[in-house]
N, C-alpha and C. Protein backbone atom coordinates (compact mmCIF):
# COMPACT_ATOMS: atom_id res chain seq x y z
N UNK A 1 -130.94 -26.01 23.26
CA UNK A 1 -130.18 -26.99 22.51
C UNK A 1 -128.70 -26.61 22.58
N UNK A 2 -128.08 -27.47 23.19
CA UNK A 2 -126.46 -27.11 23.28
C UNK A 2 -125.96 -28.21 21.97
N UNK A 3 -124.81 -28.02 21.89
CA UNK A 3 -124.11 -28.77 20.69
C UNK A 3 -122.52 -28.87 21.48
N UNK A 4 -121.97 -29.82 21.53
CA UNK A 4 -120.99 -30.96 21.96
C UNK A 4 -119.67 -30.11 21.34
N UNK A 5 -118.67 -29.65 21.66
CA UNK A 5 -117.94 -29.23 20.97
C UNK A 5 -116.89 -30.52 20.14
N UNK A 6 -116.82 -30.69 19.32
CA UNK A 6 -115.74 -31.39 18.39
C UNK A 6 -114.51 -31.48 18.91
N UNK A 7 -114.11 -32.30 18.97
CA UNK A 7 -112.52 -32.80 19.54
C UNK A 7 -111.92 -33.13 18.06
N UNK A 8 -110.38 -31.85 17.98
CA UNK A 8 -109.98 -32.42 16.36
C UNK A 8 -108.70 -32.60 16.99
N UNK A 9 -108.11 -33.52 16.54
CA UNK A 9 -106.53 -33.89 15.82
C UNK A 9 -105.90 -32.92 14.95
N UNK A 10 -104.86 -32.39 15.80
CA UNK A 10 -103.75 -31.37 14.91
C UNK A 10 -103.09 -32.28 13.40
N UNK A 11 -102.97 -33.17 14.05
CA UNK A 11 -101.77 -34.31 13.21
C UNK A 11 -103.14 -34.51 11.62
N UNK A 12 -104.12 -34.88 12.43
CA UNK A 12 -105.66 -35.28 11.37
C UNK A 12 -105.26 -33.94 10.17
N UNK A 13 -105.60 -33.26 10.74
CA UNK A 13 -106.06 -32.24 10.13
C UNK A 13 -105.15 -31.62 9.23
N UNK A 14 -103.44 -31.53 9.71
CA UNK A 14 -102.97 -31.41 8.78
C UNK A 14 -102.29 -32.10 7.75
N UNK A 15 -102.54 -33.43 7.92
CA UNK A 15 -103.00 -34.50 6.81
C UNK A 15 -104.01 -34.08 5.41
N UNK A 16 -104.99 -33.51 6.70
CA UNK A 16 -105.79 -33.05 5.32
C UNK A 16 -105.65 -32.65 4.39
N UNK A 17 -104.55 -31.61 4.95
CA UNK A 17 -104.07 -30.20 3.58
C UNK A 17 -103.62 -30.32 2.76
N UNK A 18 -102.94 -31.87 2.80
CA UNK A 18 -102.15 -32.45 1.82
C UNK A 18 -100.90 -31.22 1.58
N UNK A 19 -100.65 -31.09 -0.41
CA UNK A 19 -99.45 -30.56 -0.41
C UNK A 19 -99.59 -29.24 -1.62
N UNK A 20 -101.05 -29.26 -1.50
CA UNK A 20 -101.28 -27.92 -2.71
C UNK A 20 -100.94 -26.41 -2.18
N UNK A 21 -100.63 -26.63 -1.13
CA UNK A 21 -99.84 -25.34 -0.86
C UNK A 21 -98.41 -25.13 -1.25
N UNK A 22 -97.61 -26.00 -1.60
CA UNK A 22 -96.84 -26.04 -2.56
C UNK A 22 -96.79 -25.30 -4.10
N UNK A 23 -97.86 -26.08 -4.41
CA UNK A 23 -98.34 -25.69 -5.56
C UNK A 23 -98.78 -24.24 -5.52
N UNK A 24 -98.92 -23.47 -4.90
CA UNK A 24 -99.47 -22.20 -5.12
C UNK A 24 -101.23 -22.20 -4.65
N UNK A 25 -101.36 -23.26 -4.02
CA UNK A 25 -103.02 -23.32 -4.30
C UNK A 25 -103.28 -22.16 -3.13
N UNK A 26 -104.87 -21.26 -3.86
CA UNK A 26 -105.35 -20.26 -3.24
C UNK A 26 -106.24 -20.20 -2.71
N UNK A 27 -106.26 -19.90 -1.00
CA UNK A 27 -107.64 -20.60 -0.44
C UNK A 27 -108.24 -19.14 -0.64
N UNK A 28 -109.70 -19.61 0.22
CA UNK A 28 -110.41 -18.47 0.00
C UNK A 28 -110.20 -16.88 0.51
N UNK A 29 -109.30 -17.07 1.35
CA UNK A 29 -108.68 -15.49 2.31
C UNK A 29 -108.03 -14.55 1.41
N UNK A 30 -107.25 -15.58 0.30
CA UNK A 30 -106.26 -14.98 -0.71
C UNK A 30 -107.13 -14.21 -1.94
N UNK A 31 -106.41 -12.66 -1.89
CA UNK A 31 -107.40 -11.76 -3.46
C UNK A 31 -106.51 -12.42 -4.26
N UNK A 32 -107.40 -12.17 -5.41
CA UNK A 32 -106.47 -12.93 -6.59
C UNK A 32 -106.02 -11.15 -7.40
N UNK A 33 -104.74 -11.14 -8.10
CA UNK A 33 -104.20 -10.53 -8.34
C UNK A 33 -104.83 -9.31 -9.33
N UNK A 34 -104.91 -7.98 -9.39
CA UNK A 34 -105.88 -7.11 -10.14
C UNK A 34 -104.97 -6.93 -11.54
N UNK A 35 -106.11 -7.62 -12.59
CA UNK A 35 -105.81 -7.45 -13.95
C UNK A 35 -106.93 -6.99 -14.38
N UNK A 36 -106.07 -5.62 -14.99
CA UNK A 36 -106.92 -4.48 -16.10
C UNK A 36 -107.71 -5.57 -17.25
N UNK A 37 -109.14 -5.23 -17.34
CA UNK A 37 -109.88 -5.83 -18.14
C UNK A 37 -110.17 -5.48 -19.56
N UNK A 38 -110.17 -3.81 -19.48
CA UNK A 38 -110.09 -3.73 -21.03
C UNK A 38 -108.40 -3.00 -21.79
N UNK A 39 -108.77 -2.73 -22.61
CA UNK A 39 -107.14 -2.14 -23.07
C UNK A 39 -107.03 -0.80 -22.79
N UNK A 40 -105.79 -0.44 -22.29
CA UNK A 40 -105.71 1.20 -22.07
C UNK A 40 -105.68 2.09 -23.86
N UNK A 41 -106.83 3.04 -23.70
CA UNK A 41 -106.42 3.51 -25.34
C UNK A 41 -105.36 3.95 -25.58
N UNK A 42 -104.49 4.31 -26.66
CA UNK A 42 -103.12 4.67 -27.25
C UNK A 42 -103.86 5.80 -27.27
N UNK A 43 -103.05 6.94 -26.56
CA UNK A 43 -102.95 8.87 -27.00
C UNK A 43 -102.28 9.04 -27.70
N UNK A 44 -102.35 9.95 -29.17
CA UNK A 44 -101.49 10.68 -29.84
C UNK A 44 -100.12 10.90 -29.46
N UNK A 45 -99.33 10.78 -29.70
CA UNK A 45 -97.86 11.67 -29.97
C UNK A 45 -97.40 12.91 -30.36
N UNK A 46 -96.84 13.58 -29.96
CA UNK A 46 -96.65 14.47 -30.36
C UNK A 46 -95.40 14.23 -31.74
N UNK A 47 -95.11 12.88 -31.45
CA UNK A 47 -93.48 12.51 -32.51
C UNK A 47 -94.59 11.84 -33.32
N UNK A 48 -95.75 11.22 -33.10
CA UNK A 48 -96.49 10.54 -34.53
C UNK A 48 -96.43 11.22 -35.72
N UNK A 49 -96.27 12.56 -36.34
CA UNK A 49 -96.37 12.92 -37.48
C UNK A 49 -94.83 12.62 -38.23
N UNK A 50 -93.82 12.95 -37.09
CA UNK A 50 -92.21 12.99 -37.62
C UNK A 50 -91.65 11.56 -37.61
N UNK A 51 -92.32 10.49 -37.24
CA UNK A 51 -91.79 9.04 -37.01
C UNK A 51 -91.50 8.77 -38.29
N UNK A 52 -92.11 8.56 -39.29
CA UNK A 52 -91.16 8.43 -40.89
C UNK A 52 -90.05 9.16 -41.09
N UNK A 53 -89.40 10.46 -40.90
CA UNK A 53 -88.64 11.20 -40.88
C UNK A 53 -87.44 10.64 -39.62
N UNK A 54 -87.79 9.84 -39.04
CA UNK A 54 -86.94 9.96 -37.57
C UNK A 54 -86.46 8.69 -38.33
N UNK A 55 -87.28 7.51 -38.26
CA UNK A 55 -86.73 6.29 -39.16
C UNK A 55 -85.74 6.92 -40.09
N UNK A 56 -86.01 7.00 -41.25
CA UNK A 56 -84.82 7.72 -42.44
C UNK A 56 -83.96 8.02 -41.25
N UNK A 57 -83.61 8.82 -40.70
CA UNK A 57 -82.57 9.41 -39.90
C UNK A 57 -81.58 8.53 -39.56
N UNK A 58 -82.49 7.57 -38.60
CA UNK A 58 -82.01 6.06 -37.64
C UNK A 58 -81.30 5.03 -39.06
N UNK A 59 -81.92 5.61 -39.83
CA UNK A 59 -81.16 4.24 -41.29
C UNK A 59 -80.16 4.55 -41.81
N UNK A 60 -80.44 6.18 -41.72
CA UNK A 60 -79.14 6.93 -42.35
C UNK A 60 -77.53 6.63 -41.35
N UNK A 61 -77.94 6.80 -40.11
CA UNK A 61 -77.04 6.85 -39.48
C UNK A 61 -77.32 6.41 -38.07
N UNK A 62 -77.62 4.96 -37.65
CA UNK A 62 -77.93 4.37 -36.61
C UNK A 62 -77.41 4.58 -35.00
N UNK A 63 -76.23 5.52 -35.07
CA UNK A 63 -75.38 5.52 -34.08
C UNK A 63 -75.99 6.70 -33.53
N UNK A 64 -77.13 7.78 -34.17
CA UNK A 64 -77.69 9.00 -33.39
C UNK A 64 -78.15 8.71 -31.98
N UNK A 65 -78.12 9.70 -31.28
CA UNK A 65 -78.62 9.48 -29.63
C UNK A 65 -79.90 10.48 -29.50
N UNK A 66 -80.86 10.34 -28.88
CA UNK A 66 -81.86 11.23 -28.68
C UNK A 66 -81.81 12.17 -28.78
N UNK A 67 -80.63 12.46 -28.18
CA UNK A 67 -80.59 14.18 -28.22
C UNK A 67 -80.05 14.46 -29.09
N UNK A 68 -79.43 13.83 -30.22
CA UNK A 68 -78.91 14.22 -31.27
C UNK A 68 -80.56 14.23 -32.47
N UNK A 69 -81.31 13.24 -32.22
CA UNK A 69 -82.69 13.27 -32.99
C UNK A 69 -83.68 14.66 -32.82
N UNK A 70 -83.15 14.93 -31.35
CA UNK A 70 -84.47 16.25 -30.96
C UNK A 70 -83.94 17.29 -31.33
N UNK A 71 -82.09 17.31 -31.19
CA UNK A 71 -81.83 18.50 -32.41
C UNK A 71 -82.29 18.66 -33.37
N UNK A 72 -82.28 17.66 -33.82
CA UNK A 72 -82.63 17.81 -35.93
C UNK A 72 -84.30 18.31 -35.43
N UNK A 73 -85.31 17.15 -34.87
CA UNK A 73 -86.59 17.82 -34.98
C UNK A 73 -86.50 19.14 -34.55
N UNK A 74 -86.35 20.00 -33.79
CA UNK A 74 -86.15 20.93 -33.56
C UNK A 74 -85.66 22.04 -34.02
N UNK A 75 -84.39 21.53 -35.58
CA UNK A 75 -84.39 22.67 -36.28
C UNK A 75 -85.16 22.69 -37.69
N UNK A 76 -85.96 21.34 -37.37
CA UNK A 76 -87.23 20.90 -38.52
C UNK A 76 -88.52 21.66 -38.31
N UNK A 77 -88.99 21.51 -37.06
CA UNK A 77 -89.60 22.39 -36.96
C UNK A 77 -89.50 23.06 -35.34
N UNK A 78 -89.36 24.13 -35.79
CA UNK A 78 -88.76 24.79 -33.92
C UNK A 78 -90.00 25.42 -33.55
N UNK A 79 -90.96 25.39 -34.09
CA UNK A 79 -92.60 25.79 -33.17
C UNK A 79 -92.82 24.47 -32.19
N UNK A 80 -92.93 23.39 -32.31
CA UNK A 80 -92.94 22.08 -32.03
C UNK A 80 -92.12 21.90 -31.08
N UNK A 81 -90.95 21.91 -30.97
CA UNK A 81 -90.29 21.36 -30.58
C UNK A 81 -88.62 22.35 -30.11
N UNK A 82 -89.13 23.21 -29.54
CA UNK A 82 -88.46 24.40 -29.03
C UNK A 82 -87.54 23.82 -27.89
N UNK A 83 -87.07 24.89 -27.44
CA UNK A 83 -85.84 24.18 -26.08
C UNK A 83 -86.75 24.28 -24.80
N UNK A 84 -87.50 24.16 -24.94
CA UNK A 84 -88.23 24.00 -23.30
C UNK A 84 -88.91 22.79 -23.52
């Protein structure tokens, strides 16, 4: 059993496609983009216990810079939060 090969029209065919490729439309060749399904868990902090203390600070005086905050923790508690 042989089978006839099909004679197509370039012009036909891309008639067909119309204009959803415009649109973004995704044929089947295309992966669709990888989205994380569940939530990544939140790890501890090491600043979670001092974050009330750091606030007050930031209210007291809004213009501090990080490194002006890790001073203070640091002479708050210097086991924690030593110079290394």
């Amino acid at each position: 059993m042989t089978v006839a090969p099909v004679q197509s029209d370039l012009a036909a065919f891309a008639r067909e496609l119309g204009d959803g490729w415009k649109q973004g439309e995704q044929r089947g060749i295309h992966r669709r983009r990888y989205v994380r399904r569940k939530p990544v868990p939140r790890r501890p902090s090491m600043l979670d216990p001092y974050i009330p203390m750091i606030e007050e600070w930031l209210a007291a005086a809004p213009h501090l810079s990080a490194v002006d905050l890790l001073s203070r923790l640091a002479a708050h508690a210097p086991a924690q939060f030593s110079g290394r």
